[in-house]
PDB file of N, CA and C in Angstrom:
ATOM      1  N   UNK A   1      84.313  59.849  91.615  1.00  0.00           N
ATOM      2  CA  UNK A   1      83.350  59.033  90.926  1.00  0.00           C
ATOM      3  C   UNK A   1      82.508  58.276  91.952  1.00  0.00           C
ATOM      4  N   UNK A   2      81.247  57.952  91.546  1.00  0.00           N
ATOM      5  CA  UNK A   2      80.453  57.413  92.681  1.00  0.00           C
ATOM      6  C   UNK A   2      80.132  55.766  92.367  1.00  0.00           C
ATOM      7  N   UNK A   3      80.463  55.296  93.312  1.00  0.00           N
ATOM      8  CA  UNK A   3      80.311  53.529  92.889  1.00  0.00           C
ATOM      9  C   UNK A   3      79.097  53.518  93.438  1.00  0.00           C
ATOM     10  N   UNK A   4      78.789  52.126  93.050  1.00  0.00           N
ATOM     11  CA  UNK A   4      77.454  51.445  93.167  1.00  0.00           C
ATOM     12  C   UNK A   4      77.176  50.773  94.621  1.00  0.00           C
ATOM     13  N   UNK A   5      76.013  50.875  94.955  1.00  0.00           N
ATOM     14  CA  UNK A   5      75.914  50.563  96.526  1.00  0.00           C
ATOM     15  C   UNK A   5      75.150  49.184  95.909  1.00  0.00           C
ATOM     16  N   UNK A   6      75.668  47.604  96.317  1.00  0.00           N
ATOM     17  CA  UNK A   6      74.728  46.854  96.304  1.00  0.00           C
ATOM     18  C   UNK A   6      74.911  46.052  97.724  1.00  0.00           C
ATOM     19  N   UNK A   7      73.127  45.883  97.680  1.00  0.00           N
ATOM     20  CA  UNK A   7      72.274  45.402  98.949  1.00  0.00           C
ATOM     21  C   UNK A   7      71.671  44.357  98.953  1.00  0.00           C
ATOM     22  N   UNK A   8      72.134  43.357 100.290  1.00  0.00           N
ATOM     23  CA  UNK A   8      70.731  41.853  99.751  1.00  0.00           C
ATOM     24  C   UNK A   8      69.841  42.493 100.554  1.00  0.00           C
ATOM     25  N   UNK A   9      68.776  41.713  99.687  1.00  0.00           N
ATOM     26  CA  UNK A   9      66.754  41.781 100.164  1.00  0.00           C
ATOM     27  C   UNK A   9      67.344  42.014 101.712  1.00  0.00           C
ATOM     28  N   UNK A  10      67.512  41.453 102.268  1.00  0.00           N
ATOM     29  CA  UNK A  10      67.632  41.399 103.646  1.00  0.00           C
ATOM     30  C   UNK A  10      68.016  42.955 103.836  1.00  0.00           C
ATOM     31  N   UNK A  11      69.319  43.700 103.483  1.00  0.00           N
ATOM     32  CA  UNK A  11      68.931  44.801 103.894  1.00  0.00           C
ATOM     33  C   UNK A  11      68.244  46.313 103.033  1.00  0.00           C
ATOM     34  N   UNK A  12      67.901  45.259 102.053  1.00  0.00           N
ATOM     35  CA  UNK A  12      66.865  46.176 101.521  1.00  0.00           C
ATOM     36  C   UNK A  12      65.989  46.557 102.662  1.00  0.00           C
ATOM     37  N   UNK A  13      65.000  45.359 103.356  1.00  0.00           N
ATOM     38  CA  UNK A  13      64.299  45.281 104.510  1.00  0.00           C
ATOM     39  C   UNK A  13      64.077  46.334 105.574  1.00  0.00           C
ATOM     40  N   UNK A  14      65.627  46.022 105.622  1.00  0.00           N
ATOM     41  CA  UNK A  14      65.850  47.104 106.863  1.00  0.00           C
ATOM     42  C   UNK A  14      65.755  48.329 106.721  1.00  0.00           C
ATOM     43  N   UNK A  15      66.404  49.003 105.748  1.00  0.00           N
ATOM     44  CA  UNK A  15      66.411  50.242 104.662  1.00  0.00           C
ATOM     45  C   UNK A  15      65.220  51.122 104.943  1.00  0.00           C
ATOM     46  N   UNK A  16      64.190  50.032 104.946  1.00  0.00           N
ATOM     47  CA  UNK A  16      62.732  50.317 104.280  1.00  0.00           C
ATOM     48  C   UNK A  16      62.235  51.030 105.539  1.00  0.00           C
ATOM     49  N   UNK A  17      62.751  50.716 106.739  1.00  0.00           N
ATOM     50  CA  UNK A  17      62.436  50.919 108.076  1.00  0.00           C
ATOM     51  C   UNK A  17      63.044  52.426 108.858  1.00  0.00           C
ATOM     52  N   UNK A  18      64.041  52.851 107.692  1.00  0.00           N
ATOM     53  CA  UNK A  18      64.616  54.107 108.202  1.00  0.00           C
ATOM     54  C   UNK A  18      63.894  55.476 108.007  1.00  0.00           C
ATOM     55  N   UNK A  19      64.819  55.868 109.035  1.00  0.00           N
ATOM     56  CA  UNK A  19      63.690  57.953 108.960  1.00  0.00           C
ATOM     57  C   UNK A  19      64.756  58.459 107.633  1.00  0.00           C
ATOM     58  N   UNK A  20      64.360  59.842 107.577  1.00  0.00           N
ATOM     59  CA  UNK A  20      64.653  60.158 107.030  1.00  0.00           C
ATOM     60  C   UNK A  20      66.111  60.860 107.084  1.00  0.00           C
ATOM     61  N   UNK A  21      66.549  60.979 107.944  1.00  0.00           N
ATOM     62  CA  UNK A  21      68.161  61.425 108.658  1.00  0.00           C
ATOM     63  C   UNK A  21      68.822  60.164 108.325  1.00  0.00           C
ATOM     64  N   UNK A  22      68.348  58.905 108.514  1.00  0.00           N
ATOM     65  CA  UNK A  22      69.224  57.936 108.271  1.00  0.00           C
ATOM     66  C   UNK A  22      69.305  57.519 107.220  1.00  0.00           C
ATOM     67  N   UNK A  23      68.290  57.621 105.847  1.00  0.00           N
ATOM     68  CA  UNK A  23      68.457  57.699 104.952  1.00  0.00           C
ATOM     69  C   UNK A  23      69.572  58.780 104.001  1.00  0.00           C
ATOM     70  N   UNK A  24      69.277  59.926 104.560  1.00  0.00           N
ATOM     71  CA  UNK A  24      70.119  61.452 104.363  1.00  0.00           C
ATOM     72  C   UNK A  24      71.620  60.665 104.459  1.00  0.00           C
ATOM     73  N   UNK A  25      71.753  60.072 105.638  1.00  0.00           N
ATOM     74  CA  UNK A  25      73.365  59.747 106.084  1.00  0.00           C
ATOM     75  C   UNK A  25      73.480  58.682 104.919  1.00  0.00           C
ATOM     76  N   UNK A  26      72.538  57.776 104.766  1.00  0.00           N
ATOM     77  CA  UNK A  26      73.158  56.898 103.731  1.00  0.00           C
ATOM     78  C   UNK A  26      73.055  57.461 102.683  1.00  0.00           C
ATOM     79  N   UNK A  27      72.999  58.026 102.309  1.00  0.00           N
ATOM     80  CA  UNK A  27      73.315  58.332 101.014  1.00  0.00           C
ATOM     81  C   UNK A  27      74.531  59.654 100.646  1.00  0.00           C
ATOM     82  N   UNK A  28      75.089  60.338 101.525  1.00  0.00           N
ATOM     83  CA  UNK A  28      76.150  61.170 101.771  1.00  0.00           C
ATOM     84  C   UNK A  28      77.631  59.781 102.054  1.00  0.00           C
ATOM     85  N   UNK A  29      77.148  59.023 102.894  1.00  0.00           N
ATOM     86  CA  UNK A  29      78.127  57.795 103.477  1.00  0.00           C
ATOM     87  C   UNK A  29      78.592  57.366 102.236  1.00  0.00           C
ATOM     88  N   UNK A  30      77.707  56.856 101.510  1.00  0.00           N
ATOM     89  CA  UNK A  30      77.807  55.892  99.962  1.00  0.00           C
ATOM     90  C   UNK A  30      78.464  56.664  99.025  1.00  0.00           C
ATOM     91  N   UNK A  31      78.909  58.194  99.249  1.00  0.00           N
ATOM     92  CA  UNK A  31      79.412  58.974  98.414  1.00  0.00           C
ATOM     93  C   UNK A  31      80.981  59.019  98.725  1.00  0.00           C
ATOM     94  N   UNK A  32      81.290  59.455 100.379  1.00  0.00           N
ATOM     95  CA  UNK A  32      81.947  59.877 101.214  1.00  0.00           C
ATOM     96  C   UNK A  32      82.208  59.091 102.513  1.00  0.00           C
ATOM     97  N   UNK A  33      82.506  58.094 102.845  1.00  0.00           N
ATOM     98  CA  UNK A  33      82.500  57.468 104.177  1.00  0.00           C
ATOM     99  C   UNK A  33      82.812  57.725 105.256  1.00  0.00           C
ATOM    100  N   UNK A  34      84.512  58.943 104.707  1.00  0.00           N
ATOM    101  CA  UNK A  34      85.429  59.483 105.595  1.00  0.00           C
ATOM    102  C   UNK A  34      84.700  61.002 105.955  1.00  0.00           C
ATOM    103  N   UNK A  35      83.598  61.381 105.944  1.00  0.00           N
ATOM    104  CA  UNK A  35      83.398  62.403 106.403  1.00  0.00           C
ATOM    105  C   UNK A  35      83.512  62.464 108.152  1.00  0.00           C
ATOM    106  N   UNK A  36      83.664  63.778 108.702  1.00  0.00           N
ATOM    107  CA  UNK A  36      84.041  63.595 110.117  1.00  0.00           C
ATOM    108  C   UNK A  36      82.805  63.795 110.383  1.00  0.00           C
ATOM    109  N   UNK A  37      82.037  63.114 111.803  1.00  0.00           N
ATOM    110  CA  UNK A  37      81.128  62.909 112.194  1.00  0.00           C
ATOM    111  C   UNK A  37      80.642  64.268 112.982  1.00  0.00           C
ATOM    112  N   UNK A  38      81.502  65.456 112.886  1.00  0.00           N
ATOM    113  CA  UNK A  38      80.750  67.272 113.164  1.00  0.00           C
ATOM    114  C   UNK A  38      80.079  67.990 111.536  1.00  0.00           C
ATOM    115  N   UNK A  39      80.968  67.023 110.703  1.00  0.00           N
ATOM    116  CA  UNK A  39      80.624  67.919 109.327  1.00  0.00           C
ATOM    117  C   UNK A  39      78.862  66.919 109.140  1.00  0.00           C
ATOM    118  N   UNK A  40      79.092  65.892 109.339  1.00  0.00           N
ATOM    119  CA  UNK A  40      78.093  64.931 109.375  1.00  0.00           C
ATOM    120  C   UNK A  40      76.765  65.250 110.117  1.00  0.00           C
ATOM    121  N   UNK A  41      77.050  65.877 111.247  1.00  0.00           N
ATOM    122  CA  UNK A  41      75.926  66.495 112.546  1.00  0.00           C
ATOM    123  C   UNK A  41      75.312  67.895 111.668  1.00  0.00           C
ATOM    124  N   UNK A  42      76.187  68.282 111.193  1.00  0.00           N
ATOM    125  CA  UNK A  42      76.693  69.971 110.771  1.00  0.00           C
ATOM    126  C   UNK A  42      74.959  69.954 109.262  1.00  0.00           C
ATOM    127  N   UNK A  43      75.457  68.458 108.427  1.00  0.00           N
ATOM    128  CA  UNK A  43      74.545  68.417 107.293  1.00  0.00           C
ATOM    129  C   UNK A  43      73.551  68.001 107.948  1.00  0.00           C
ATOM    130  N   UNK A  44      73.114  66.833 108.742  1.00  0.00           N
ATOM    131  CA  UNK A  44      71.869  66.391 108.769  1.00  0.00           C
ATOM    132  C   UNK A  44      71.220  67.639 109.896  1.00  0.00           C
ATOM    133  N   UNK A  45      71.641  68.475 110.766  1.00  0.00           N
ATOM    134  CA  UNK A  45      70.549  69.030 111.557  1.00  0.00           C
ATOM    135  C   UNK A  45      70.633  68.177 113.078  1.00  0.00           C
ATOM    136  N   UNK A  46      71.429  67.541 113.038  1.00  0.00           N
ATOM    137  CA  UNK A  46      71.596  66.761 114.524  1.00  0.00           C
ATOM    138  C   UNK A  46      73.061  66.954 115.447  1.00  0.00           C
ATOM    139  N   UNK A  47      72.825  66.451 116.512  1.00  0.00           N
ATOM    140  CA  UNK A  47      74.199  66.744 117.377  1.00  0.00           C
ATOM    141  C   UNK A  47      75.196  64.966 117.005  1.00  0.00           C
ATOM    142  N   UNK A  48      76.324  65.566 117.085  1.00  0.00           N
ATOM    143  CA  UNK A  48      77.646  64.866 116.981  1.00  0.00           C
ATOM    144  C   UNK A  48      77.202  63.429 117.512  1.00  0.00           C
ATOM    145  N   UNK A  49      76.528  63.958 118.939  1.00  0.00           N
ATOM    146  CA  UNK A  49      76.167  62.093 119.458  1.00  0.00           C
ATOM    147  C   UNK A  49      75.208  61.799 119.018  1.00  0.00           C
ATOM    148  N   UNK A  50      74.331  62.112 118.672  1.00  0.00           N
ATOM    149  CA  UNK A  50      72.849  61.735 117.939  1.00  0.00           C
ATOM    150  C   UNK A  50      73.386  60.795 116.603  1.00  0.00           C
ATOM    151  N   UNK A  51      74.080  61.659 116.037  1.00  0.00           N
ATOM    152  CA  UNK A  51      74.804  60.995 114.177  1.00  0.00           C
ATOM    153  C   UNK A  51      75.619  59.693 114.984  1.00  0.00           C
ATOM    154  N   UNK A  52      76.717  59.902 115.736  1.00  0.00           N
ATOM    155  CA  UNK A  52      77.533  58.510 116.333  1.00  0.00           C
ATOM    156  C   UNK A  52      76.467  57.457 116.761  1.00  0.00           C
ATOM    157  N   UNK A  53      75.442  57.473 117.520  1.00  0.00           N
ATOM    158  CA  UNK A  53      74.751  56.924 117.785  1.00  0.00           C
ATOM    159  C   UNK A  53      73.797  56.216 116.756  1.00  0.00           C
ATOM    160  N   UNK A  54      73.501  56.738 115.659  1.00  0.00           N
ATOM    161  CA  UNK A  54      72.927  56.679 114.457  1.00  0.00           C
ATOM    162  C   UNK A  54      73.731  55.513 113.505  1.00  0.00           C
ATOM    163  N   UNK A  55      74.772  55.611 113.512  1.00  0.00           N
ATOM    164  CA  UNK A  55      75.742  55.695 112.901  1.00  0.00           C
ATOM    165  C   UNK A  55      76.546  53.999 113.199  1.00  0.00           C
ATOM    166  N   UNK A  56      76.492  53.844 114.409  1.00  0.00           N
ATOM    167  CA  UNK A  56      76.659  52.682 115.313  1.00  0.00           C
ATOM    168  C   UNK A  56      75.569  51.634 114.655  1.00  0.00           C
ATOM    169  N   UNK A  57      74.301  52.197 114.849  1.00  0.00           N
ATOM    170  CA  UNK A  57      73.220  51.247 114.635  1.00  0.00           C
ATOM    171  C   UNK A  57      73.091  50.675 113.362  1.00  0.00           C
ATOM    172  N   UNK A  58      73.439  51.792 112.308  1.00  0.00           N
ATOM    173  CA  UNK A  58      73.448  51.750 110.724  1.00  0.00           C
ATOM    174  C   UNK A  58      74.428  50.444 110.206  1.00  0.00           C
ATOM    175  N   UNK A  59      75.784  50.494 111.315  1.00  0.00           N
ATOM    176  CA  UNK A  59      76.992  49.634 110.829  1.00  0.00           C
ATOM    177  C   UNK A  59      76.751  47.999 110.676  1.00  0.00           C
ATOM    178  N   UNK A  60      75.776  47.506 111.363  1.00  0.00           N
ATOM    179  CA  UNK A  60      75.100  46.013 111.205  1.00  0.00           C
ATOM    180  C   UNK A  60      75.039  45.957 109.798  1.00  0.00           C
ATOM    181  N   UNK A  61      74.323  46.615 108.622  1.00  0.00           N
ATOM    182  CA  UNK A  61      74.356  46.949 107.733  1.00  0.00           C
ATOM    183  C   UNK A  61      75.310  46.896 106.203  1.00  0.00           C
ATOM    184  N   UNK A  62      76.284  48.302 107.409  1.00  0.00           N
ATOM    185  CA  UNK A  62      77.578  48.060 106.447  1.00  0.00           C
ATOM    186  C   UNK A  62      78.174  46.593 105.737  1.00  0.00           C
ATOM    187  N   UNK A  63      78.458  46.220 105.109  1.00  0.00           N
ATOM    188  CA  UNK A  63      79.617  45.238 104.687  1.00  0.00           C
ATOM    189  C   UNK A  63      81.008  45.428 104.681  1.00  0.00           C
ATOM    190  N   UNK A  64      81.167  47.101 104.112  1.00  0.00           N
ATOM    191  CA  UNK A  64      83.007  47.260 104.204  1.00  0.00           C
ATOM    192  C   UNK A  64      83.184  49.160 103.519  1.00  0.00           C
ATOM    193  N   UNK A  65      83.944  49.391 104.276  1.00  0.00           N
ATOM    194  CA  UNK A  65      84.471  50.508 103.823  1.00  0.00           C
ATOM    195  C   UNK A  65      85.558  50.217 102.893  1.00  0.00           C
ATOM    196  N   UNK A  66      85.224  50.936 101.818  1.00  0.00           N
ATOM    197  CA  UNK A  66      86.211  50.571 101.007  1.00  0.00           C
ATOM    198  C   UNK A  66      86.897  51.750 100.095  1.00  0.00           C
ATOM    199  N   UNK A  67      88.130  51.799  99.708  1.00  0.00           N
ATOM    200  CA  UNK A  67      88.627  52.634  98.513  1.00  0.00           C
ATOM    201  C   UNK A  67      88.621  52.048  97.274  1.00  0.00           C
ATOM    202  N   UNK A  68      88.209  53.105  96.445  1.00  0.00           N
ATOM    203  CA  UNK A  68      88.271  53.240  95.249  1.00  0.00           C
ATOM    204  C   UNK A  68      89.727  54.400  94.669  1.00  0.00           C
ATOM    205  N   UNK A  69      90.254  53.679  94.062  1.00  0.00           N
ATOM    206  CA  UNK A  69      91.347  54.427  93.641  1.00  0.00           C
ATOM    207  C   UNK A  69      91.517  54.795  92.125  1.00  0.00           C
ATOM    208  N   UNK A  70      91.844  55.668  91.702  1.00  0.00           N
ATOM    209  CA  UNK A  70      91.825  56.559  90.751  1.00  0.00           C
ATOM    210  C   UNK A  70      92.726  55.262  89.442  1.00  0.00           C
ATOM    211  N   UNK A  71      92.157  54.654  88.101  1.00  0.00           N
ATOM    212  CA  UNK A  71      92.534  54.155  87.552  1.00  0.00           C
ATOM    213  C   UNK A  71      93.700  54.023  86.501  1.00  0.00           C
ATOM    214  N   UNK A  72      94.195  55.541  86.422  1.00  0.00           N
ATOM    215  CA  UNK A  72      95.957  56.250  86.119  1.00  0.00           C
ATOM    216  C   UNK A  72      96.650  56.006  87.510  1.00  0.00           C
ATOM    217  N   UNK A  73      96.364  55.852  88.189  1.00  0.00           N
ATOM    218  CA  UNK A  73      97.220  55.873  89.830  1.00  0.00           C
ATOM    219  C   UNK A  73      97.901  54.178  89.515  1.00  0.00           C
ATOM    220  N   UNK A  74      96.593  53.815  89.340  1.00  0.00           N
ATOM    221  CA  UNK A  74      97.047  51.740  89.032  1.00  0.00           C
ATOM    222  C   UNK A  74      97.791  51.850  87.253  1.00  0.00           C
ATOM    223  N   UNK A  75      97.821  52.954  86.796  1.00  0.00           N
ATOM    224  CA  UNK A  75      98.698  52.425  85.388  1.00  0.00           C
ATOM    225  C   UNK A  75      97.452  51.990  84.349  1.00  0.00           C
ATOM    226  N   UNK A  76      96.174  51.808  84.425  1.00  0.00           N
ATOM    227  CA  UNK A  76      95.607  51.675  83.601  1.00  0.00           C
ATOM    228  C   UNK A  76      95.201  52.547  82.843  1.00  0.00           C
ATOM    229  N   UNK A  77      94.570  51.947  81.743  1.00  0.00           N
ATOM    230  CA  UNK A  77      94.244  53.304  80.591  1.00  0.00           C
ATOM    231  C   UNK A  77      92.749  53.160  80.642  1.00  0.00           C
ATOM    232  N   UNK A  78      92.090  52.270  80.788  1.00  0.00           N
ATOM    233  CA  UNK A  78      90.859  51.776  80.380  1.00  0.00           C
ATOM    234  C   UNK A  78      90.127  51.103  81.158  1.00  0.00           C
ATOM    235  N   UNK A  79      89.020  51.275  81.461  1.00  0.00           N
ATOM    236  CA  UNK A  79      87.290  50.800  82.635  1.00  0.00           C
ATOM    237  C   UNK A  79      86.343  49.715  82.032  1.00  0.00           C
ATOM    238  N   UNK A  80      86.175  48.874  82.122  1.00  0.00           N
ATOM    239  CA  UNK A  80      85.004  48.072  81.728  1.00  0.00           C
ATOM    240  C   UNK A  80      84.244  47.379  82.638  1.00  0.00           C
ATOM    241  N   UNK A  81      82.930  47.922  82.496  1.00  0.00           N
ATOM    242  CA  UNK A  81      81.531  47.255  83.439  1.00  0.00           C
ATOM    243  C   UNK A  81      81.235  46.471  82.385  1.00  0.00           C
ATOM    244  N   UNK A  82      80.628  45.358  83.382  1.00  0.00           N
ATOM    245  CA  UNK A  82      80.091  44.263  83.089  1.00  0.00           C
ATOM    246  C   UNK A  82      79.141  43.519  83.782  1.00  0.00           C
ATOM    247  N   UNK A  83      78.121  43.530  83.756  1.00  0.00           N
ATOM    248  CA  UNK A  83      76.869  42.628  84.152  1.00  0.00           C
ATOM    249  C   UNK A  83      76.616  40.831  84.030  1.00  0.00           C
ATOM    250  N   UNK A  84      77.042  40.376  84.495  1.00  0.00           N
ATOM    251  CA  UNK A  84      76.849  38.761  84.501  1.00  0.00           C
ATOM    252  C   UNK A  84      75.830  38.347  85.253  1.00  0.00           C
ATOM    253  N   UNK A  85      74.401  37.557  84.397  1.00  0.00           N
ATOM    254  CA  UNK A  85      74.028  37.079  85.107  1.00  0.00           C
ATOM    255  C   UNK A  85      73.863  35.743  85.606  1.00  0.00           C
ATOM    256  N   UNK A  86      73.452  35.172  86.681  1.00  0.00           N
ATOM    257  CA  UNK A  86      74.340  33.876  87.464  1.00  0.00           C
ATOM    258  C   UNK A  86      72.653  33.191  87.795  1.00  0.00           C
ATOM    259  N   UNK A  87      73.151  31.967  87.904  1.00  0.00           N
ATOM    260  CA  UNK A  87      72.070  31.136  87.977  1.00  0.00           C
ATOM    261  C   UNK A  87      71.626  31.223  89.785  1.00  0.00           C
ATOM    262  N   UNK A  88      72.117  31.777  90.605  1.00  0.00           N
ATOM    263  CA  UNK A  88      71.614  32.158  91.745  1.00  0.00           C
ATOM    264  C   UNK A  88      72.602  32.353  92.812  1.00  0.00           C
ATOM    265  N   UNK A  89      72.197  32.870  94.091  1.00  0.00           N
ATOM    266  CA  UNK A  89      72.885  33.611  95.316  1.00  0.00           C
ATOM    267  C   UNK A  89      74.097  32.724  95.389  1.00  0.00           C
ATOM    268  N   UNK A  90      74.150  31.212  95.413  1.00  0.00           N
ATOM    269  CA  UNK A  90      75.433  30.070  95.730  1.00  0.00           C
ATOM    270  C   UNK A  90      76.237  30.971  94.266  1.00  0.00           C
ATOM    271  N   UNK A  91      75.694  30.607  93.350  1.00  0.00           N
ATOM    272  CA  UNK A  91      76.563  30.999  91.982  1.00  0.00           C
ATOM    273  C   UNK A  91      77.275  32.607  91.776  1.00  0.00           C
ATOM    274  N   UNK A  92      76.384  33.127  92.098  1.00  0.00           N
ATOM    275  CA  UNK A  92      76.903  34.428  92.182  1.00  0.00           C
ATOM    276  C   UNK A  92      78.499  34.494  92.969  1.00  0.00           C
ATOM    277  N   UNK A  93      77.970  34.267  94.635  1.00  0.00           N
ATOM    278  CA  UNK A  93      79.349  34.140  94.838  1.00  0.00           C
ATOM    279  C   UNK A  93      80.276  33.410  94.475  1.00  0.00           C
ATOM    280  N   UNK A  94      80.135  32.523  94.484  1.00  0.00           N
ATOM    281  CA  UNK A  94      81.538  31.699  93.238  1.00  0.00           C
ATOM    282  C   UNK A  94      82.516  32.557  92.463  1.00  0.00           C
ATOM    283  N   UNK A  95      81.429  33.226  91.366  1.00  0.00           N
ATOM    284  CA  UNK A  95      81.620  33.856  90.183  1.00  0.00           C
ATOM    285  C   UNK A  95      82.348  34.895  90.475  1.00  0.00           C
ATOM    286  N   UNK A  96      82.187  36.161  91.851  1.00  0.00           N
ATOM    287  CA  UNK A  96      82.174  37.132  92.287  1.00  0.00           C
ATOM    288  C   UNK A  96      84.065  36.679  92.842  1.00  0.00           C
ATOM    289  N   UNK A  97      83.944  35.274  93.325  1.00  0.00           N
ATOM    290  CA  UNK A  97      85.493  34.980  94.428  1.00  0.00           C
ATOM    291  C   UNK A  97      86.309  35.226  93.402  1.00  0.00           C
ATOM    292  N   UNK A  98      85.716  34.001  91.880  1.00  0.00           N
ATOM    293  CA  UNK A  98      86.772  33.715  91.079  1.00  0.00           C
ATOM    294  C   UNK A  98      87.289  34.986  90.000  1.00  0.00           C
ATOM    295  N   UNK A  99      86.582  36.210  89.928  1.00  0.00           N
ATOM    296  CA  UNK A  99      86.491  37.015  89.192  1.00  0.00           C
ATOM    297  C   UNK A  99      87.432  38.202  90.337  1.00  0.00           C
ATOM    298  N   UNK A 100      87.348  38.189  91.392  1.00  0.00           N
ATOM    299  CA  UNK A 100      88.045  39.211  92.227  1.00  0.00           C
ATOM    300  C   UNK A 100      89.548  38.649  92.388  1.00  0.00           C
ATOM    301  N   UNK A 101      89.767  37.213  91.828  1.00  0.00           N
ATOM    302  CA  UNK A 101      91.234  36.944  92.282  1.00  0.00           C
ATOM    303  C   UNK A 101      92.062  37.440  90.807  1.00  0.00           C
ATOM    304  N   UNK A 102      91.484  37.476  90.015  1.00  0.00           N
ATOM    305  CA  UNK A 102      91.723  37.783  88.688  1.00  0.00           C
ATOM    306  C   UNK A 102      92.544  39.609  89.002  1.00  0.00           C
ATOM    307  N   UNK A 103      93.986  39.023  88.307  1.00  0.00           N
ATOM    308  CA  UNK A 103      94.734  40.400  88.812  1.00  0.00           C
ATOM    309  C   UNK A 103      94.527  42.204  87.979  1.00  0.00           C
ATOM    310  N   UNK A 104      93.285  41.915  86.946  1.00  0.00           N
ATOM    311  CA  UNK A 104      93.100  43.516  86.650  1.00  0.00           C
ATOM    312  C   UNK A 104      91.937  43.714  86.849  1.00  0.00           C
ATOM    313  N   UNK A 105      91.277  42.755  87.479  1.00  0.00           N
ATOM    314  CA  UNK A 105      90.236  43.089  88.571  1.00  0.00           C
ATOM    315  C   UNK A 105      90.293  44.138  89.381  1.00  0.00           C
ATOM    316  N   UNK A 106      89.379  45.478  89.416  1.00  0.00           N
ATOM    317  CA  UNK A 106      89.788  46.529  90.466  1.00  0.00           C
ATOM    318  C   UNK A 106      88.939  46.187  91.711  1.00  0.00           C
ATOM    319  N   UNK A 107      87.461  46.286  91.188  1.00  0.00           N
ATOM    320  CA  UNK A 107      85.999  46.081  92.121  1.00  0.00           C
ATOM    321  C   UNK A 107      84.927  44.909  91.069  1.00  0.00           C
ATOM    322  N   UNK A 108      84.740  44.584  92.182  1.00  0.00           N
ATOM    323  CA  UNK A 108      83.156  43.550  92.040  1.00  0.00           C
ATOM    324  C   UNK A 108      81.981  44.325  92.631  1.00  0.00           C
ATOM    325  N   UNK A 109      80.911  44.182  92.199  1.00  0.00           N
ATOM    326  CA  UNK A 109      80.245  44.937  93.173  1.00  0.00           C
ATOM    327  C   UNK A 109      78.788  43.986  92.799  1.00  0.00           C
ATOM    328  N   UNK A 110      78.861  42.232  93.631  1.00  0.00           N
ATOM    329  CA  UNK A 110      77.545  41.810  93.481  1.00  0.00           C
ATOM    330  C   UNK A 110      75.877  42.798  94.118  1.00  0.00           C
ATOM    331  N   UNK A 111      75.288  42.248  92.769  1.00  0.00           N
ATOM    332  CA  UNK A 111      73.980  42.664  92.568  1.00  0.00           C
ATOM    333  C   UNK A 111      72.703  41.739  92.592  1.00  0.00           C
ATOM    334  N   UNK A 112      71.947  41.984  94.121  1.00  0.00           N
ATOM    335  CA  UNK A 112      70.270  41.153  94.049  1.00  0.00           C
ATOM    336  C   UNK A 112      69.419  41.923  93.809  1.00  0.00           C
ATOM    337  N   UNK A 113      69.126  40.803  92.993  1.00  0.00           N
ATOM    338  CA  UNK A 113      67.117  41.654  92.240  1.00  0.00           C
ATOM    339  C   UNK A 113      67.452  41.909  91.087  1.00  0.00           C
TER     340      UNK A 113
END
């Protein structure tokens, strides 16, 4: 299943500034993180150090590699999204801390814009 990539303005910004290989990678990354960096060279058309090198620069970026785990694995039966909206960036996170300590909490995934 493919989760949601969210980005502040800030690296929206940056985003805006990429070629098109580094775009290619982000969006294979956001699918797949653990891909090995020959299968990675192998899709975009570039060499192994070109993508590492790429790849390095991109990570300022990153926030977190993360797993998503299969929701029968945790014993649950049932998924619910939910959209809250928050009176701004201070509030959001608040909302985001107090909602992730909450124990059938799986993922948060704050959203700007």
């Amino acid at each position: 299943m493919i989760q949601p990539i969210s980005l502040s303005p800030r690296q929206l910004k940056r985003l805006s500034h990429l070629d098109e290989v580094d775009k290619k990678y982000w969006r294979i990354s956001s699918v797949d993180s653990r891909i090995p960096i020959r299968e990675l060279a192998r899709r975009l058309g570039n060499s192994p150090a070109t993508i590492s090198r790429r790849i390095k620069r991109l990570e300022k970026m990153i926030k977190a590699y993360v797993s998503v785990i299969e929701d029968e694995a945790l014993g649950k039966g049932s998924r619910a999204v939910l959209m809250v909206r928050t009176g701004g960036e201070s509030d959001q996170h608040t909302i985001a801390e107090e909602v992730t300590s909450m124990p059938d909490v799986c993922n948060v995934f704050p959203h700007h814009g």
